[in-house]
N, C-alpha and C. Protein backbone atom coordinates (compact mmCIF):
# COMPACT_ATOMS: atom_id res chain seq x y z
N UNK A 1 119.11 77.60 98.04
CA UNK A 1 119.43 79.01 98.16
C UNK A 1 118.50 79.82 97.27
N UNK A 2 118.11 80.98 97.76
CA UNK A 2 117.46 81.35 97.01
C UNK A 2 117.89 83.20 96.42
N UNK A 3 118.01 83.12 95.15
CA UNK A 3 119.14 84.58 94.70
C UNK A 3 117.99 85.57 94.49
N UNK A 4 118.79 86.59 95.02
CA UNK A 4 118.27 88.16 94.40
C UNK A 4 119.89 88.84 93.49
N UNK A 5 119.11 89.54 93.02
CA UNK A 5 120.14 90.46 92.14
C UNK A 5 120.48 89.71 91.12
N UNK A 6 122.03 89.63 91.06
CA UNK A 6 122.71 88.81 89.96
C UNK A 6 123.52 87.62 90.66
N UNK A 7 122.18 86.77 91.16
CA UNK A 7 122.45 85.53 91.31
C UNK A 7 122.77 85.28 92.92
N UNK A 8 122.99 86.64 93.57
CA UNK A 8 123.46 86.29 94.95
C UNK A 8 122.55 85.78 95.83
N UNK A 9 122.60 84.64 96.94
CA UNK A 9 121.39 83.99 97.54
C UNK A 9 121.17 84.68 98.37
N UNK A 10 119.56 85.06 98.85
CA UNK A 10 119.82 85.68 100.09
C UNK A 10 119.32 85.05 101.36
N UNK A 11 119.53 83.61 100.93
CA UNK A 11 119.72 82.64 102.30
C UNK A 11 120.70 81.71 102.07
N UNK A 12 121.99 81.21 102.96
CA UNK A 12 122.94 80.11 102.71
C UNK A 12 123.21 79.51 104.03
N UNK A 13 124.40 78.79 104.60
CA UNK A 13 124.94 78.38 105.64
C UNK A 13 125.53 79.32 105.82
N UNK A 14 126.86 79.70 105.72
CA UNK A 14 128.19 80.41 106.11
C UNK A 14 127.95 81.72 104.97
N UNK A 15 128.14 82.74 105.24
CA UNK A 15 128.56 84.16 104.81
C UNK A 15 130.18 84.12 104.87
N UNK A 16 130.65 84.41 104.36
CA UNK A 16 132.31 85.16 104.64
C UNK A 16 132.30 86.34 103.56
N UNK A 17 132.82 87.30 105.07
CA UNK A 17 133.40 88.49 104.26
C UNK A 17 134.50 88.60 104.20
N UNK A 18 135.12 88.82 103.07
CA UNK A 18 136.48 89.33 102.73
C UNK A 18 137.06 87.99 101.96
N UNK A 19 137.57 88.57 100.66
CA UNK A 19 137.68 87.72 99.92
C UNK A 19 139.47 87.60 99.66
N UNK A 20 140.47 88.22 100.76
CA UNK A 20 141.39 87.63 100.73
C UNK A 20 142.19 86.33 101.25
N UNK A 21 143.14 86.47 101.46
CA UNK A 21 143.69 84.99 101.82
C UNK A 21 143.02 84.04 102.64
N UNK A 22 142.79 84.98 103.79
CA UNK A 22 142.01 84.23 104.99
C UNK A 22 140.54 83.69 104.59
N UNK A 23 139.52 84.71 104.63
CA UNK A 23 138.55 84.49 103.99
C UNK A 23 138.56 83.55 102.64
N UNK A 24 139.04 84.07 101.42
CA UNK A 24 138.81 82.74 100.52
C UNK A 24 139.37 81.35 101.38
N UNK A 25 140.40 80.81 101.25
CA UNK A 25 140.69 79.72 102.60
C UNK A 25 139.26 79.37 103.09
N UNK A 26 139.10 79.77 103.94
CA UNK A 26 137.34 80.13 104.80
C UNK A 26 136.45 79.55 104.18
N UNK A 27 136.29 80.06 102.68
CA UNK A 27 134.94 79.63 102.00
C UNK A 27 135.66 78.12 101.32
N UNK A 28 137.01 78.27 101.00
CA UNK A 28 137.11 77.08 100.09
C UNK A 28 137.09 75.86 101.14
N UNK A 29 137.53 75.83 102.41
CA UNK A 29 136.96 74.50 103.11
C UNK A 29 135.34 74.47 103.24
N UNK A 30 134.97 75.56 103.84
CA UNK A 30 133.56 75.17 103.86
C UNK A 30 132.79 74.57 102.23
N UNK A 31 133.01 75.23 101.34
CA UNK A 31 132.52 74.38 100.34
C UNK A 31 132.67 72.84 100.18
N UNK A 32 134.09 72.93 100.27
CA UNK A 32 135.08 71.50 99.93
C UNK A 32 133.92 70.55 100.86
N UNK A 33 133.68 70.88 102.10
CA UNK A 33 133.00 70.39 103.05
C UNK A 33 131.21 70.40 102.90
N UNK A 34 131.02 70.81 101.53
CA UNK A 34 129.32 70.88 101.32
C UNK A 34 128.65 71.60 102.06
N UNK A 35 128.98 72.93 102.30
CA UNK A 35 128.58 73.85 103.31
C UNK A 35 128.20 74.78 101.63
N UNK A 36 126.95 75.74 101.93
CA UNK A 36 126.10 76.21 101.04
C UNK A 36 127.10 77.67 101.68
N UNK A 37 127.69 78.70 100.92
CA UNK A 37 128.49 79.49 101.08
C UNK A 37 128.73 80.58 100.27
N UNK A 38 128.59 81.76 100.53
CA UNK A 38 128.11 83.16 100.04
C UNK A 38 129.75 83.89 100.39
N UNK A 39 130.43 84.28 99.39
CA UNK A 39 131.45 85.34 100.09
C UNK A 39 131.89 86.46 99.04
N UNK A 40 131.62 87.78 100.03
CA UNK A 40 131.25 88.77 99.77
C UNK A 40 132.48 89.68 99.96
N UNK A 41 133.17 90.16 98.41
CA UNK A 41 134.49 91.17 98.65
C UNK A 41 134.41 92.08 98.16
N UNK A 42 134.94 92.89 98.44
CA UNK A 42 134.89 94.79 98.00
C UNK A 42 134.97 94.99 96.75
N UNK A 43 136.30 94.48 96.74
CA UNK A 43 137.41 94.33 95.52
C UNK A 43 136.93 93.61 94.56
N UNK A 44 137.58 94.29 93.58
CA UNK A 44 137.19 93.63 91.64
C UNK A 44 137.83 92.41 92.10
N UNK A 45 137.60 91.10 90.50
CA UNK A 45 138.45 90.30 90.47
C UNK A 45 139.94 90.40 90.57
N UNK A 46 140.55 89.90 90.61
CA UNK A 46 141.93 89.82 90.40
C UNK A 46 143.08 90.82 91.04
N UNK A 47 141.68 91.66 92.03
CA UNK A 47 142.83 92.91 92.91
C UNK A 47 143.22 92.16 94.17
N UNK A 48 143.38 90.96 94.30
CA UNK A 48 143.50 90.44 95.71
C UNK A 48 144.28 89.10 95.00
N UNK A 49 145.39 89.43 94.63
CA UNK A 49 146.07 88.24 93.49
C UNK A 49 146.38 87.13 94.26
N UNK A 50 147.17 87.35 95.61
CA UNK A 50 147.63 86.40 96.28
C UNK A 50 146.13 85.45 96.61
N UNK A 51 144.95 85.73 96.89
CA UNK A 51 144.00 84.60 96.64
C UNK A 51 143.49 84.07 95.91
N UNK A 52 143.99 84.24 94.27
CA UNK A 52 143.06 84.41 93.46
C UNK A 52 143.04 82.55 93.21
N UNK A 53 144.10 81.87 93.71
CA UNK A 53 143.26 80.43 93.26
C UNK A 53 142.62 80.05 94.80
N UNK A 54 142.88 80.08 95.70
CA UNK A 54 141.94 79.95 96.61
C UNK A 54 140.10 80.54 95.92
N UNK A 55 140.32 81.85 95.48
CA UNK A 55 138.71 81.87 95.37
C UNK A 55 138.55 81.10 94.21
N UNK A 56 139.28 80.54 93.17
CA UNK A 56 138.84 79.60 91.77
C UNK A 56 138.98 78.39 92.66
N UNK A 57 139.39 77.87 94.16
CA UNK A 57 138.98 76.92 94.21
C UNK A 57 137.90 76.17 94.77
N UNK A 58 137.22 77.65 95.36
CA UNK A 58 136.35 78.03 96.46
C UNK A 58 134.91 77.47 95.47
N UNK A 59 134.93 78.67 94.48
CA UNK A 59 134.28 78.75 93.42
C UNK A 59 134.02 77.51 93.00
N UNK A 60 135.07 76.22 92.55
CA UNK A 60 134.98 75.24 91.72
C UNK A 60 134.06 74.22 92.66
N UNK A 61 133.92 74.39 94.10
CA UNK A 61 133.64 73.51 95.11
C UNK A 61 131.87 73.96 95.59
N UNK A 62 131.66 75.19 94.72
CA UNK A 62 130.32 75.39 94.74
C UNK A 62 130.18 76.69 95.44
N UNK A 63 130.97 77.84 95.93
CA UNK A 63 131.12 78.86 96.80
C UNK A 63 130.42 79.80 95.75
N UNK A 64 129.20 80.53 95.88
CA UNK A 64 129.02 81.41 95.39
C UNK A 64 130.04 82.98 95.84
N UNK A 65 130.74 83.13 94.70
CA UNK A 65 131.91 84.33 95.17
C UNK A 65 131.45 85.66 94.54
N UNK A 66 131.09 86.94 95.15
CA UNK A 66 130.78 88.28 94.95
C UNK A 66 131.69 89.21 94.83
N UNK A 67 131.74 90.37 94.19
CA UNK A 67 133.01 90.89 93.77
C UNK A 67 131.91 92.34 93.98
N UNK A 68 132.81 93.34 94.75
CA UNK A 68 131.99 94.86 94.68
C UNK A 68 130.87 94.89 95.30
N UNK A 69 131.38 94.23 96.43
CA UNK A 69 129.97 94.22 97.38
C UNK A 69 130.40 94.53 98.72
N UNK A 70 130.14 95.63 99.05
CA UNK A 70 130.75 96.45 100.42
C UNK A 70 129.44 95.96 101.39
N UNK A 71 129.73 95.47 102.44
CA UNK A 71 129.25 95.20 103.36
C UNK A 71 129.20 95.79 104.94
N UNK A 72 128.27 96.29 105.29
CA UNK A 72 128.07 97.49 105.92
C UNK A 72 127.93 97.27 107.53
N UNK A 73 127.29 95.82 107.82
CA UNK A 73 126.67 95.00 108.91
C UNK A 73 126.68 93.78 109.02
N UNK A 74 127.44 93.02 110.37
CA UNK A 74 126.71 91.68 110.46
C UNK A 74 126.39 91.21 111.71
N UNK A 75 124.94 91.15 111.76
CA UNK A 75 124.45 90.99 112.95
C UNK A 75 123.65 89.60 113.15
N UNK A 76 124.36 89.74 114.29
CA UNK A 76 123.47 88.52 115.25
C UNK A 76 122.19 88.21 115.24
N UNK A 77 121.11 87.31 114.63
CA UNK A 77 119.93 87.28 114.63
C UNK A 77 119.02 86.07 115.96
N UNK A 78 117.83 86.62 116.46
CA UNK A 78 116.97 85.96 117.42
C UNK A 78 116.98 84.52 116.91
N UNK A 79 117.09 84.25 116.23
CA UNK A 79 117.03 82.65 115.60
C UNK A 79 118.33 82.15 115.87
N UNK A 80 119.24 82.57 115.93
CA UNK A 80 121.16 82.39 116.13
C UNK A 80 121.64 82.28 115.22
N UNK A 81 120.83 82.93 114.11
CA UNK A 81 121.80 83.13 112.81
C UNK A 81 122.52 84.56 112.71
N UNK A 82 122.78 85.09 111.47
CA UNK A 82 123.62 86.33 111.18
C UNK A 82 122.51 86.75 110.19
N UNK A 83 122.57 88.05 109.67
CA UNK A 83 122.09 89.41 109.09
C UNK A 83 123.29 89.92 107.98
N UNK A 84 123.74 89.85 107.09
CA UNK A 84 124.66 90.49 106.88
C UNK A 84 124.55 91.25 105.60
N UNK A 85 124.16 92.74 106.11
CA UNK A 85 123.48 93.89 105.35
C UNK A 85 124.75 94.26 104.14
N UNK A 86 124.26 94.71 102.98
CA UNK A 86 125.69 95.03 102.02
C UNK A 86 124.56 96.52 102.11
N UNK A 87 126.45 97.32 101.13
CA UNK A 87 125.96 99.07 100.89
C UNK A 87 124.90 99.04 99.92
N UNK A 88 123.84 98.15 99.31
CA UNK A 88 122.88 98.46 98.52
C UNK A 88 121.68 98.38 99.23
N UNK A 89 121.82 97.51 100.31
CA UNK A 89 120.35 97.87 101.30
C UNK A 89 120.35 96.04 101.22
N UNK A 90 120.81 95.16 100.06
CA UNK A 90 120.67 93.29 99.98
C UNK A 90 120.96 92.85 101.09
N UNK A 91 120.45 92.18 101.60
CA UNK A 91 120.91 91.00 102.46
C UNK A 91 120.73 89.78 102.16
N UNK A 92 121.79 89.08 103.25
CA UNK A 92 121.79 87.67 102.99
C UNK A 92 121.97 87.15 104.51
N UNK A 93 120.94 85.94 104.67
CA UNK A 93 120.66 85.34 105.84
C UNK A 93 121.73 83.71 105.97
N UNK A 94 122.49 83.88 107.37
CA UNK A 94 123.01 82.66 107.58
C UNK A 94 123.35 82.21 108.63
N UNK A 95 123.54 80.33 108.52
CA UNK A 95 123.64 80.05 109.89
C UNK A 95 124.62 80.93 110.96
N UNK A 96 126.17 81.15 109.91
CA UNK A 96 126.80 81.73 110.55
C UNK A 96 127.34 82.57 109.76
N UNK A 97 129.09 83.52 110.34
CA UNK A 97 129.63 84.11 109.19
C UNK A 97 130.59 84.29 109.64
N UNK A 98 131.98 84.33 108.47
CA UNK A 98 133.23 84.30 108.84
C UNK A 98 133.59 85.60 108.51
N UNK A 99 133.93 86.94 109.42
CA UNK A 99 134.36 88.09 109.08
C UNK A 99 135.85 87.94 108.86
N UNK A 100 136.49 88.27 107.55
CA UNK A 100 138.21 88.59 107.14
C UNK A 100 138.20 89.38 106.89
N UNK A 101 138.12 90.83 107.13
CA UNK A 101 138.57 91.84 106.58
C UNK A 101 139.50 92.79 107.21
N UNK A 102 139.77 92.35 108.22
CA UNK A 102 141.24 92.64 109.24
C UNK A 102 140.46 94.34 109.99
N UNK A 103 141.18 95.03 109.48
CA UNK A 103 140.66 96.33 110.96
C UNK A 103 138.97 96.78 110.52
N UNK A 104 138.57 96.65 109.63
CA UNK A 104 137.34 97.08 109.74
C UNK A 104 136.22 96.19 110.09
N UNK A 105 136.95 94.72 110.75
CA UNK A 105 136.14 93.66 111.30
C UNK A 105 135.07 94.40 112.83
N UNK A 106 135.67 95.12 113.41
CA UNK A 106 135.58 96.01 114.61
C UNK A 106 134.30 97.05 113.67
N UNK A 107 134.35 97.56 112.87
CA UNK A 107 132.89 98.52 112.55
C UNK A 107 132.33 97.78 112.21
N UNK A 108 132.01 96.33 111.62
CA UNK A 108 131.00 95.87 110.96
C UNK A 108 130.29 95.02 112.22
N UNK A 109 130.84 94.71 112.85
CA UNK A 109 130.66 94.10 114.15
C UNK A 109 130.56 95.14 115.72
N UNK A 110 131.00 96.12 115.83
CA UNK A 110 130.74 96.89 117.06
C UNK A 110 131.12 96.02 118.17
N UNK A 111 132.11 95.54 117.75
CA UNK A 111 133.40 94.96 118.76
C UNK A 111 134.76 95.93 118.43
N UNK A 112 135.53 94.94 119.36
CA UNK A 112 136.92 94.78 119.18
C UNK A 112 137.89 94.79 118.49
N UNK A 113 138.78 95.67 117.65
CA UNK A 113 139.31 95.27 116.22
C UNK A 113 140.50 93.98 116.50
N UNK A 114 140.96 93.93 115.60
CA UNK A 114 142.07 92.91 114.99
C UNK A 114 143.45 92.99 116.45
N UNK A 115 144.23 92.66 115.98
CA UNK A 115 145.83 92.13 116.60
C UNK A 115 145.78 93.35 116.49
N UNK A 116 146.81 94.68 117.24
CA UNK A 116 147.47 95.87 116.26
C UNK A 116 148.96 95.04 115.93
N UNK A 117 149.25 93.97 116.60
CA UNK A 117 150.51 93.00 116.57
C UNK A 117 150.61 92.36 114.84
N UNK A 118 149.74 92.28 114.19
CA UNK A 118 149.17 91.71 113.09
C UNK A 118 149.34 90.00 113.35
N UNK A 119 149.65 89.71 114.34
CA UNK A 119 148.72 87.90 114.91
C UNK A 119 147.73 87.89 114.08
N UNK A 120 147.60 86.05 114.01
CA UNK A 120 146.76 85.63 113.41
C UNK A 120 145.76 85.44 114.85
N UNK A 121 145.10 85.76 114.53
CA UNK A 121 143.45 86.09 115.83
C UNK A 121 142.30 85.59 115.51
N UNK A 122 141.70 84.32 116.27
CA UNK A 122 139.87 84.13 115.86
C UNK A 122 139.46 84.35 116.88
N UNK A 123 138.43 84.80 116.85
CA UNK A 123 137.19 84.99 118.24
C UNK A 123 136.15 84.72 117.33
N UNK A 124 135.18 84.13 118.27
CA UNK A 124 134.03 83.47 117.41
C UNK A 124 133.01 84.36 118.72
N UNK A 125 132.22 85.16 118.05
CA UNK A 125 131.22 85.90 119.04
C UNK A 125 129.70 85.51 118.18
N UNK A 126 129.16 84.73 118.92
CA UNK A 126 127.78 84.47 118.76
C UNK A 126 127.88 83.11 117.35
N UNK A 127 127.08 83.27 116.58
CA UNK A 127 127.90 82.64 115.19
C UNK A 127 128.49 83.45 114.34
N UNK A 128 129.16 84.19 114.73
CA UNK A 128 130.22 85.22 113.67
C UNK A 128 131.73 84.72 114.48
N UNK A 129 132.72 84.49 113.46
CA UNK A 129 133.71 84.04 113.54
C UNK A 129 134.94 85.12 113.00
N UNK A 130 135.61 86.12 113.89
CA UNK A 130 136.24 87.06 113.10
C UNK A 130 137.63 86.89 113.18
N UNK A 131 138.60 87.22 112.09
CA UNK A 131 140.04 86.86 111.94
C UNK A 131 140.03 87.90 111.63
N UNK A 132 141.53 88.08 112.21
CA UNK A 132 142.71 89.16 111.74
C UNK A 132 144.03 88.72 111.56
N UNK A 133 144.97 89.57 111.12
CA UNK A 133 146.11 88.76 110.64
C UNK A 133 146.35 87.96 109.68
N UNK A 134 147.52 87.94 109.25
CA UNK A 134 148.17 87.40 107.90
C UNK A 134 148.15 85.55 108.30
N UNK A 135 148.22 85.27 109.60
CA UNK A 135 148.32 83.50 110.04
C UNK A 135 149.90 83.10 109.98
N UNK A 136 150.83 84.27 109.85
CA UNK A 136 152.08 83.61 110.18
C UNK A 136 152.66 82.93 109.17
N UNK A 137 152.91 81.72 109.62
CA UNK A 137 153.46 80.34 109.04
C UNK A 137 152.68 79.63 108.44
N UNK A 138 151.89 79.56 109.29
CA UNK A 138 150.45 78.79 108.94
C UNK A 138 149.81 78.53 107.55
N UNK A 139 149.79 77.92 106.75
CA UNK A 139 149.20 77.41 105.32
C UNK A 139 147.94 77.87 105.42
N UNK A 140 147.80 78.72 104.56
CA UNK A 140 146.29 79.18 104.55
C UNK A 140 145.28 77.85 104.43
N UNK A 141 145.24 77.28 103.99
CA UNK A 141 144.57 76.09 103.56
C UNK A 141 144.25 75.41 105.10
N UNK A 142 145.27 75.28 105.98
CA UNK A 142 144.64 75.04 107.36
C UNK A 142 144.23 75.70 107.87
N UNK A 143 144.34 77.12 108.17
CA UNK A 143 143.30 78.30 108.54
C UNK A 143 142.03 78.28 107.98
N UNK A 144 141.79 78.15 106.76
CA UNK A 144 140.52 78.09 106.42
C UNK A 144 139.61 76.62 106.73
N UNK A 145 140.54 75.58 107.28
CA UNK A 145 140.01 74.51 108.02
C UNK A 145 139.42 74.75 109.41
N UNK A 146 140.30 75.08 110.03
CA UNK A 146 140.02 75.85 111.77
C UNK A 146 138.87 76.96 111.21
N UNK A 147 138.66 77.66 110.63
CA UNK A 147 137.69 78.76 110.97
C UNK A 147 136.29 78.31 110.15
N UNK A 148 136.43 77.09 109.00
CA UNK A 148 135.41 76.16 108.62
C UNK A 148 134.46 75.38 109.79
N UNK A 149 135.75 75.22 110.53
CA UNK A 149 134.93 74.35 111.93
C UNK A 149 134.39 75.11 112.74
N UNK A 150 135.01 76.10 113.38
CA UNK A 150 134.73 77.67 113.76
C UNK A 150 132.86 77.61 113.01
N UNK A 151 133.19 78.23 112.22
CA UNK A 151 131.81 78.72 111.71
C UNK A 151 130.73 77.57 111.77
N UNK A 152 130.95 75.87 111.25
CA UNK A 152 130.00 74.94 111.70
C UNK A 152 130.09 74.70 113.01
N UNK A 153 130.77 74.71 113.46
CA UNK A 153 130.14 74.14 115.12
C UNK A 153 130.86 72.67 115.09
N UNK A 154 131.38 72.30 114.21
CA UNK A 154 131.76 70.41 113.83
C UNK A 154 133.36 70.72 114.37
N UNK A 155 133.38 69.17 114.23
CA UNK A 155 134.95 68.44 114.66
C UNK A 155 135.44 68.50 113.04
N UNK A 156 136.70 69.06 113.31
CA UNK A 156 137.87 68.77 111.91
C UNK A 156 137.18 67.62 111.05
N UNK A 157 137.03 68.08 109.77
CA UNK A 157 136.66 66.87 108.14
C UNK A 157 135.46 66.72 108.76
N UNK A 158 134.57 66.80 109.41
CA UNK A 158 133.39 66.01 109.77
C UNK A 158 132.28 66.77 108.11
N UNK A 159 131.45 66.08 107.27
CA UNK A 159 130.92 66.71 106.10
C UNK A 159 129.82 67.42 107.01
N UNK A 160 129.11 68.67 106.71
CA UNK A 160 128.36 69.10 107.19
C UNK A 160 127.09 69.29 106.16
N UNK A 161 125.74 69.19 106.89
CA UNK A 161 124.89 68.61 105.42
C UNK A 161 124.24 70.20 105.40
N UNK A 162 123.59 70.70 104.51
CA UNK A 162 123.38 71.91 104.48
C UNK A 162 122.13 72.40 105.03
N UNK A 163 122.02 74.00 105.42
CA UNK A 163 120.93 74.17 106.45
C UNK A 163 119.84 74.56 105.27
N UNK A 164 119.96 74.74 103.85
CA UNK A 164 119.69 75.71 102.90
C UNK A 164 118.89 74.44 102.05
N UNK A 165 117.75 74.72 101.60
CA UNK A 165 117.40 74.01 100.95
C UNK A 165 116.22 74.30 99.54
């Protein structure tokens, strides 16, 4: 990976935006799974409490985690990767990217928004993988498995070796 700014890479595997439940989940399998992983949240530390050990576990598994980084764009690139522009003009290049940020998944993408039902919802358009919804019942910890696989392209646990080198 290679960082600009303060440390952020601006090439990895997986992007995820939104650093709550869903999203951390998101990044902490893909790490767990050796996936090179960038995730990018609005919010200070500790304003998103209900994830806060998901992202320390995300973190501990190698997830580079960003705090105050508004993200403006994520686009589809000619290569079949993603673009995913923040409000300072930075980018960061990846195979794919997991959008969580529930209704404003629809402006960053120029799709479709979320459930208005608040369902747990994936659509995977191009390699961008977008969720909405809280997931119900559902253990976050398996959501962020399903949308891990989602974003690699792999079968459940399969290790994925990294595109980033």
């Amino acid at each position: 990976m290679t960082p600009v700014g303060l440390g952020t890479p601006r090439r990895t595997d997986v992007v995820v935006v939104g650093g709550g439940v869903l999203g951390s989940a998101a990044a902490w399998a893909l790490a767990r799974r050796g996936a090179g992983v960038v995730l990018l949240e609005r919010l200070g530390p500790g304003q998103v409490s209900e994830a806060s050990a998901l992202l320390a576990a995300a973190a501990h598994h190698g997830a580079v985690v960003r705090h105050h980084r508004r993200v403006e764009a994520v686009v589809a690139t000619p290569d079949g990767g993603v673009l995913v522009r923040q409000a300072t003009g930075a980018t960061v290049r990846a195979r794919a990217a997991v959008v969580a940020v529930g209704a404003t998944a629809s402006e960053l993408l120029g799709a479709a928004g979320p459930s208005p039902t608040g369902e747990f919802v994936v659509d995977r358009i191009g390699p961008v993988v977008v969720t909405a919804g809280a997931g119900g019942r559902t253990p976050a910890r398996e959501i962020g498995q399903v949308l891990a696989d989602l974003a690699l392209g792999v079968r459940a646990g399969q290790p994925v070796p990294s595109a980033v080198g």
